[in-house]
Protein backbone atom coordinates (compact mmCIF):
# COMPACT_ATOMS: atom_id res chain seq x y z
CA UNK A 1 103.78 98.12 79.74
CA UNK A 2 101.16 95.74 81.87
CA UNK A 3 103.10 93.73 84.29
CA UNK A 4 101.73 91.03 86.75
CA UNK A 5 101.62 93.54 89.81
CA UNK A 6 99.17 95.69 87.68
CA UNK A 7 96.53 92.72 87.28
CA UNK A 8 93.48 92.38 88.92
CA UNK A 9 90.53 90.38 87.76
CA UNK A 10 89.19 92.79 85.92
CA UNK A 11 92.21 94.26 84.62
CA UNK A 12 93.61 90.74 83.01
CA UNK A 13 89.72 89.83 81.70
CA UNK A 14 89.90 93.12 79.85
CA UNK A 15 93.58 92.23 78.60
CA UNK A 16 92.60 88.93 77.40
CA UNK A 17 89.21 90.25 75.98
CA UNK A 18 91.70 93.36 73.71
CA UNK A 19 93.60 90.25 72.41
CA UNK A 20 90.10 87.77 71.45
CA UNK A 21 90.54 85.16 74.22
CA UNK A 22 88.01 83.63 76.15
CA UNK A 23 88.14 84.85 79.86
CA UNK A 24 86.40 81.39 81.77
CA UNK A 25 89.90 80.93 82.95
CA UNK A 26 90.80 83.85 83.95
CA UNK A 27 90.31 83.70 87.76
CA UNK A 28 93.14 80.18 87.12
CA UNK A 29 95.45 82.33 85.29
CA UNK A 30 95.74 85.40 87.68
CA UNK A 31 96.54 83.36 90.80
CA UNK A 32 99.07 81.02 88.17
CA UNK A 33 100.93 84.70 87.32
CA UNK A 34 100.90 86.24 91.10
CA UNK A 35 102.13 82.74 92.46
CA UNK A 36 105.03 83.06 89.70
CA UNK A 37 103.95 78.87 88.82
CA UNK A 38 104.06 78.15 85.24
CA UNK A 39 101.24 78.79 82.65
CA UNK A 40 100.42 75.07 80.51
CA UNK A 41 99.33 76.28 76.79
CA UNK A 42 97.59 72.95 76.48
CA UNK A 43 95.41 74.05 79.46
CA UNK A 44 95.47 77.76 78.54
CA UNK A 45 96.14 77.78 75.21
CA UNK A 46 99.32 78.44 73.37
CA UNK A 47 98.84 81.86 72.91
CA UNK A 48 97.38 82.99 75.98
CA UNK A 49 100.64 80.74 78.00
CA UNK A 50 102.79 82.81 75.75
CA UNK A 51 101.45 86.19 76.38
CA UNK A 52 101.42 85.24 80.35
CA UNK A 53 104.82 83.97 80.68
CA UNK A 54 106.12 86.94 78.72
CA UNK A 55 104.64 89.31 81.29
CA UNK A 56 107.25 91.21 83.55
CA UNK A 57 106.37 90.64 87.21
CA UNK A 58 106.91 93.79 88.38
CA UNK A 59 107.57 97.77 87.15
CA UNK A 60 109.99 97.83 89.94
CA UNK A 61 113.91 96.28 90.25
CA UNK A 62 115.96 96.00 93.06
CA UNK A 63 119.36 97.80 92.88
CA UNK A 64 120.64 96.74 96.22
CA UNK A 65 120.21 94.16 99.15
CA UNK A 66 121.83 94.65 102.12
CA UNK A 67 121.19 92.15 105.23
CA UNK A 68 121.93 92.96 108.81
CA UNK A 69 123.74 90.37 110.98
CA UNK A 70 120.78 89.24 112.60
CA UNK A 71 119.09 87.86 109.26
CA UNK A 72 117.08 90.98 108.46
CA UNK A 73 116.95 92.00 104.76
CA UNK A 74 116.55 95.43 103.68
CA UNK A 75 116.26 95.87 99.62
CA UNK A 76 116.73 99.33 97.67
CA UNK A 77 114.10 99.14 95.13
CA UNK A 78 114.07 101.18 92.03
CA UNK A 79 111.46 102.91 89.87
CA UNK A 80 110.69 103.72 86.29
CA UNK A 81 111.94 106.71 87.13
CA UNK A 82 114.91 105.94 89.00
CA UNK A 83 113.65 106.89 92.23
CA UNK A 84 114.31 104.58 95.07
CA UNK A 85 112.26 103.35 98.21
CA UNK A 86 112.92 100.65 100.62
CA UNK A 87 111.58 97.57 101.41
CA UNK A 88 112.58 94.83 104.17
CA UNK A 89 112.30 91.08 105.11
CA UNK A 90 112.46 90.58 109.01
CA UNK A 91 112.96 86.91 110.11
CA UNK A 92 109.69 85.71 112.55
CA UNK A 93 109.20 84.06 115.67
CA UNK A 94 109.05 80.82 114.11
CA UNK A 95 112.32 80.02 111.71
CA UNK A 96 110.14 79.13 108.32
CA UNK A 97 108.42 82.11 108.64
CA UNK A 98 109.33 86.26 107.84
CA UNK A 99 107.83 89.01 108.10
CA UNK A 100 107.69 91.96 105.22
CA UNK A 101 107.67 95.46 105.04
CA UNK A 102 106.91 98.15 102.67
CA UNK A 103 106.81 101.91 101.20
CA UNK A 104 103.81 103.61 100.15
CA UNK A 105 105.39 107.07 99.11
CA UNK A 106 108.89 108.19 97.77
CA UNK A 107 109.86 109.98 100.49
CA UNK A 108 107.19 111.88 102.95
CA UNK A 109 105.76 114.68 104.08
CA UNK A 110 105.16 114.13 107.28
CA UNK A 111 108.12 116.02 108.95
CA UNK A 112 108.01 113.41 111.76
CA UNK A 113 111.40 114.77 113.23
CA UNK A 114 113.16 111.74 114.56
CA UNK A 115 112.46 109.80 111.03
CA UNK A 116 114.78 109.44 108.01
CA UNK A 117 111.93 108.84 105.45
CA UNK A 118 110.78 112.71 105.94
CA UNK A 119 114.35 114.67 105.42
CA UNK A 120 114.04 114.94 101.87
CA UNK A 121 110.55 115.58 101.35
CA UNK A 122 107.52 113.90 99.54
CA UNK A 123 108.21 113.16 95.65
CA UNK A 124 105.63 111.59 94.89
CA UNK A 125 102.68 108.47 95.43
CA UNK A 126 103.59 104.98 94.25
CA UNK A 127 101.29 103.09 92.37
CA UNK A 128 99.74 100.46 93.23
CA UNK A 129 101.63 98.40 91.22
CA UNK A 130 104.93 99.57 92.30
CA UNK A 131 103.85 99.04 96.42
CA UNK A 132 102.91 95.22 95.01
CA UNK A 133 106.01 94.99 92.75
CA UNK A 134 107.97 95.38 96.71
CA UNK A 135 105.68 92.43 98.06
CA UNK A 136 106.65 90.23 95.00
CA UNK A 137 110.76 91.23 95.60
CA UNK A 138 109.70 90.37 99.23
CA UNK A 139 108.13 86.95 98.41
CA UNK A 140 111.11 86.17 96.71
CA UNK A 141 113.28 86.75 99.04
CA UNK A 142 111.96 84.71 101.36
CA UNK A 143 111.50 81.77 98.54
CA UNK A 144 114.78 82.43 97.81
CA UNK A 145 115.47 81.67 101.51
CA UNK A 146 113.10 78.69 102.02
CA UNK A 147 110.91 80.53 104.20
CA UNK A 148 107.33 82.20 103.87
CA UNK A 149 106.67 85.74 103.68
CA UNK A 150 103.23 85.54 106.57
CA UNK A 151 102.74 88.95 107.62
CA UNK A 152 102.98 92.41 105.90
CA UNK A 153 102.93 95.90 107.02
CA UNK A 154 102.96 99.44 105.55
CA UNK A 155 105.37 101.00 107.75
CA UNK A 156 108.09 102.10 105.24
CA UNK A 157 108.52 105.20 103.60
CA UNK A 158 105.52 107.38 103.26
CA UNK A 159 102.25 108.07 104.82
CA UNK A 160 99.42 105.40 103.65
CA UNK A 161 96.65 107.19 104.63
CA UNK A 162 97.70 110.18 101.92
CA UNK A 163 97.58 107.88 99.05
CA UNK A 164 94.71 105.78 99.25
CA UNK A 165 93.52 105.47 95.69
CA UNK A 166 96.82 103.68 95.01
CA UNK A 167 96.79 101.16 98.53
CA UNK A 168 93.53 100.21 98.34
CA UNK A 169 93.87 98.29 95.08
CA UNK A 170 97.08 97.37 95.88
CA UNK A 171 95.91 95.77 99.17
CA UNK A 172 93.49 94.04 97.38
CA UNK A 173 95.73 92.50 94.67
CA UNK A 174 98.67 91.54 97.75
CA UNK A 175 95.41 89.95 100.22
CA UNK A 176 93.16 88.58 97.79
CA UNK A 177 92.52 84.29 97.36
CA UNK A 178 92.68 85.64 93.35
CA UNK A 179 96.08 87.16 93.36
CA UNK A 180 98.68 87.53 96.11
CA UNK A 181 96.54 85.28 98.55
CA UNK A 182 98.60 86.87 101.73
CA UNK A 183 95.25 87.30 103.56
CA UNK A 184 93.53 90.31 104.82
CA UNK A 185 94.58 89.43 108.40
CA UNK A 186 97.87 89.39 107.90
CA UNK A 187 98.50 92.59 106.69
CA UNK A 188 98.61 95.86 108.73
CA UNK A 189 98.93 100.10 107.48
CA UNK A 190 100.43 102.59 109.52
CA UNK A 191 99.32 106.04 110.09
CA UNK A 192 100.61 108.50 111.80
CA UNK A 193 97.30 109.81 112.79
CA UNK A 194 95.25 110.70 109.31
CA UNK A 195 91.62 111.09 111.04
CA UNK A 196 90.14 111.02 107.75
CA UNK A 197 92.03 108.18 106.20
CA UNK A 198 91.53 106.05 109.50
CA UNK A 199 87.57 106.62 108.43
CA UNK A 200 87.89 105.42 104.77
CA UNK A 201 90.23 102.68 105.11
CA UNK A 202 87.46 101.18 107.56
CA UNK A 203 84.65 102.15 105.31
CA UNK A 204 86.73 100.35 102.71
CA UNK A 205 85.84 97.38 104.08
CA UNK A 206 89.19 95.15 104.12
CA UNK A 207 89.80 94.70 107.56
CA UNK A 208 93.49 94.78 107.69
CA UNK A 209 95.28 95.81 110.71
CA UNK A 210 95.91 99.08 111.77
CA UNK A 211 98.99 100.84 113.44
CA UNK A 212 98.66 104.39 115.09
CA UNK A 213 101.87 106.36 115.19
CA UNK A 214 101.24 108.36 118.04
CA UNK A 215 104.88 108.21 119.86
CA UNK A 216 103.14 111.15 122.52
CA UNK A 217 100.83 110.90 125.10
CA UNK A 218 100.02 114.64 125.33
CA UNK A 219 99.05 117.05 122.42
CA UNK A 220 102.51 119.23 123.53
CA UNK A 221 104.97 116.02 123.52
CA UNK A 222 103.12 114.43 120.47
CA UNK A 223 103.07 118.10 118.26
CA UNK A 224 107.01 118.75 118.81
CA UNK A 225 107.98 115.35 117.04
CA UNK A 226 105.08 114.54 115.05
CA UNK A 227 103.42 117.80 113.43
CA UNK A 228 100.22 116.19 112.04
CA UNK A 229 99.44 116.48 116.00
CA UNK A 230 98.74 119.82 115.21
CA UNK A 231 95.69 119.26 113.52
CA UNK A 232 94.36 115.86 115.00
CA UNK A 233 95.35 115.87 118.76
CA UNK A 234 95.69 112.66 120.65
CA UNK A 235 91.92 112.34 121.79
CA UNK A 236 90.79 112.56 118.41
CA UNK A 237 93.32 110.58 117.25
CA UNK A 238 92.82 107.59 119.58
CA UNK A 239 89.11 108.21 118.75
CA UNK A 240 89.36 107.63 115.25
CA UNK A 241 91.72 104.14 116.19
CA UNK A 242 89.27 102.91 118.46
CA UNK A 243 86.10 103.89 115.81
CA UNK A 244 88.22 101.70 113.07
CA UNK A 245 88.86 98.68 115.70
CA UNK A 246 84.62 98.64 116.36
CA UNK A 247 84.25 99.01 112.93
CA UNK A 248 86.60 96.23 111.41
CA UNK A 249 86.58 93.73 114.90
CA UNK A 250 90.43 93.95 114.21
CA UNK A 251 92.32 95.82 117.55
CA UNK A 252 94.68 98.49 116.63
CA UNK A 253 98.20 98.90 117.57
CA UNK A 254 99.76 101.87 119.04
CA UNK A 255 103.15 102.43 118.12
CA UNK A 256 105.34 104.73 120.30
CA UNK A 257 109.08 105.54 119.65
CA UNK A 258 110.44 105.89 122.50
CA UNK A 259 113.12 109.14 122.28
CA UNK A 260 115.76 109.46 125.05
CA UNK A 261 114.41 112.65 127.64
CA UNK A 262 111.48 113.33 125.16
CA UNK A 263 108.73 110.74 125.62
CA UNK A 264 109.96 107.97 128.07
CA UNK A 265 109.33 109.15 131.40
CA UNK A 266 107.54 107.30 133.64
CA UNK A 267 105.57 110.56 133.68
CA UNK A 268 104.75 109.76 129.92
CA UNK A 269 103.48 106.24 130.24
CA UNK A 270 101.24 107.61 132.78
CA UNK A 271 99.88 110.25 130.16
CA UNK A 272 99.17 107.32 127.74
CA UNK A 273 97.72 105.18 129.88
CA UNK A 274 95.26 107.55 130.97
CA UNK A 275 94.95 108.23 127.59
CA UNK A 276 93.99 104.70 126.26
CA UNK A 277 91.48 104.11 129.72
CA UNK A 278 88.54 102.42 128.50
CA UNK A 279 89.73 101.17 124.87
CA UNK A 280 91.75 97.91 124.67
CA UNK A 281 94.46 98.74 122.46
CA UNK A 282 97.79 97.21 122.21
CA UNK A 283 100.81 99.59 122.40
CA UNK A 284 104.21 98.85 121.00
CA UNK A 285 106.89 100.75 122.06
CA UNK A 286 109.59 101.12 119.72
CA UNK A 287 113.34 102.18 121.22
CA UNK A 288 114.33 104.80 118.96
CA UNK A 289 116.86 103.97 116.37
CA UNK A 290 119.33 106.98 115.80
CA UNK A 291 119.08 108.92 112.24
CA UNK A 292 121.23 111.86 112.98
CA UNK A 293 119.73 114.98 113.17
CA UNK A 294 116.33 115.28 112.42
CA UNK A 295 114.09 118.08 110.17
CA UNK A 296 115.13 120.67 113.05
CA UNK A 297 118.36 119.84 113.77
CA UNK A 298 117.94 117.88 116.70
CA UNK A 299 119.83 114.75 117.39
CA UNK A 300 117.05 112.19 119.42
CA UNK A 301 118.85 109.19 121.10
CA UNK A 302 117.62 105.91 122.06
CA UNK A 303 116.52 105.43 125.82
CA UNK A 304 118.56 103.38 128.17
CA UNK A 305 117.09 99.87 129.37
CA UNK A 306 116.15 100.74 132.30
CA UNK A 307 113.82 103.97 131.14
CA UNK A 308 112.04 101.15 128.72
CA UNK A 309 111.59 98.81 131.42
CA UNK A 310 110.12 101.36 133.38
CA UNK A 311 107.88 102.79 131.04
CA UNK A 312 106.74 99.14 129.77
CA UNK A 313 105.80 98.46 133.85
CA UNK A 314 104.15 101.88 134.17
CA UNK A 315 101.91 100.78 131.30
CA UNK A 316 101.50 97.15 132.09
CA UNK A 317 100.16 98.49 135.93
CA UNK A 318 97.67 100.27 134.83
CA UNK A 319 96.37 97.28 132.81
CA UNK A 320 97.63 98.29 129.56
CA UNK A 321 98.76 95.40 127.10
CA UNK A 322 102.28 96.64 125.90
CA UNK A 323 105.08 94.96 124.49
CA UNK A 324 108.95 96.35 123.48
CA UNK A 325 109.35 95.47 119.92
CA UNK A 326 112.31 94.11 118.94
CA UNK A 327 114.63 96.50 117.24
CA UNK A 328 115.99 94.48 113.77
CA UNK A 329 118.82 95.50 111.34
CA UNK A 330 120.41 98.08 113.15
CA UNK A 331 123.69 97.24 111.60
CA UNK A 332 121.93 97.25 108.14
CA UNK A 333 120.45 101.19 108.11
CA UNK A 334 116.98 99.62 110.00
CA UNK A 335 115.72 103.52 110.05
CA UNK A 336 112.79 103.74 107.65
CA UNK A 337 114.35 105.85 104.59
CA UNK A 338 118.06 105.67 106.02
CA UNK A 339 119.36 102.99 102.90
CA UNK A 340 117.52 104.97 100.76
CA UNK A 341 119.22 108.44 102.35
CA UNK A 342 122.52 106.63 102.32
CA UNK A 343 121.78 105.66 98.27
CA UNK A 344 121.60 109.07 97.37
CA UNK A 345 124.50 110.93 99.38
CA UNK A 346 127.11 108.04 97.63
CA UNK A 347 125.62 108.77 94.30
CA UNK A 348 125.67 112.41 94.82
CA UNK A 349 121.71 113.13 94.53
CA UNK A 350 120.02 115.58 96.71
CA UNK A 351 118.42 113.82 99.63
């Protein structure tokens, strides 16, 4: 069944062309159905209002909605085939304004230890429709809450980079002035290092952000929590960051979980700094938020203030622009894939 997060221009034309209707207003009608405003069938046509109102908005549902004491909203969203991914609404700076995130893959197969999205596995790509049917529950939510939904990133379950043919028309139907109208800049995809992907999503030429999950400054450190290290070590890594940031004009983020006695010594920020000499990159360094035991067993911890202070001033002297992001939902399973995790082990499905 065609729902509003499968249109595109093309897409509805060709709908409206099956069913004998003129397409001049097409371009009118798509931004009408992705802005959810209503459809007049004196303006439109009766038949054609009909048809559009009558379209579900999204192949997606949410089952759950939990929100954290600190006004973050994190929504279990649910599939045609009843699996689940996650999706979350993270209050801004400024009070009117929130900030979304959102899943690319059911599950992953990263096998990034310290993350809750990887335990079970990949099942499968989302469509594109189903990673914009999670920006429309988004965009709700923050109607819902008087507020607007400015900013989007891919940095929920699943790798981006490893399912491309589905995000690329699904950024386009979220950023485009013809459907979701959230703008190109304010939208950013996470990697955690796909050297490949990196290179098509800048030849793609949509210059959105882009976020490197590196979390090591060292092949050794980076390899024992993040496999894909393996096979693209930091240098080439940071390489293919800084080729997309020349590329696109757009600087890329660095985004380093910081894991108690793993990667926050002072000895570490010196590694990444070194590291990052020469390309102006902004890092972001993430205090760990505890999953359990990870893929191998381990338990990681979060670092104590003082370790993040220090590592944020080993950084900052050696002229690197860092920030500490701060942590939101904690009280509301934050972790990417954790609600999701959580989901399954009450229902009594494997995880």
């Amino acid at each position: 069944m065609t729902t509003v997060a499968d249109l595109d221009l093309p897409r509805l034309s060709a709908e409206m062309t099956a069913r004998g209707w003129r397409t001049g207003r097409a371009p009118e009608l798509l931004r009408k159905l992705h802005a959810a405003t209503p459809i007049d069938p004196l303006r439109f046509g009766a038949p054609v209002a009909a048809w559009a109102e009558s379209l579900p908005k999204s192949p997606t549902s949410v089952r759950s909605r939990h929100v954290a004491a600190d006004g973050t909203v994190k929504l279990l969203v649910e599939l045609h085939d009843a699996h689940t991914v996650e999706c979350v609404l993270m209050p801004a700076e400024k009070p009117h304004l929130v900030a979304g995130c959102v899943s690319s893959q059911v599950g992953c197969a990263m096998g990034c230890d310290f993350c809750a999205s990887t335990l079970g596995g990949l099942t499968r790509n989302l469509t594109a429709a189903e990673i914009v049917g999670q920006f429309f529950h988004l965009r709700a939510e923050a109607l819902a809450q008087s507020k607007r939904l400015a900013t989007l990133v891919f940095m929920g379950m699943g790798e981006p980079l490893h399912n491309l043919p589905e995000l690329l028309p699904a950024l386009r139907r979220i950023c485009s002035p013809d459907c979701g109208h959230l703008g190109y800049k304010n939208v950013q995809v996470s990697t955690v290092g796909i050297v490949p992907g990196m290179v098509a999503l800048a030849e793609s030429g949509l210059r959105v952000g882009l976020a490197l999950s590196l979390h090591g400054p060292d092949d050794a450190t980076r390899s024992g929590v993040v496999p894909v290290g393996r096979k693209y070590g930091v240098a080439a890594t940071l390489d293919a960051a800084w080729a997309y940031q020349e590329k696109t004009g757009r600087v890329a983020n660095v985004e380093y979980c910081l894991l108690a006695g793993v990667n926050d010594s002072v000895e570490h920020a010196t590694l990444l700094a070194a590291a990052l000499a020469g390309r102006r990159m902004h890092v972001n360094l993430i205090p760990h938020n505890p999953i359990g035991g990870g893929l191998s067993g381990k338990v990681y911890e979060k670092p104590t203030p003082a370790a993040v202070a220090a590592f944020l001033s080993a950084l900052r002297a050696a002229d690197v622009v860092a920030h500490v992001r701060k942590t939101r939902g904690d009280d509301a399973s934050a972790a990417c894939g954790q609600l999701r995790r959580t989901s399954l082990s009450v229902a009594g499905q494997p995880v």
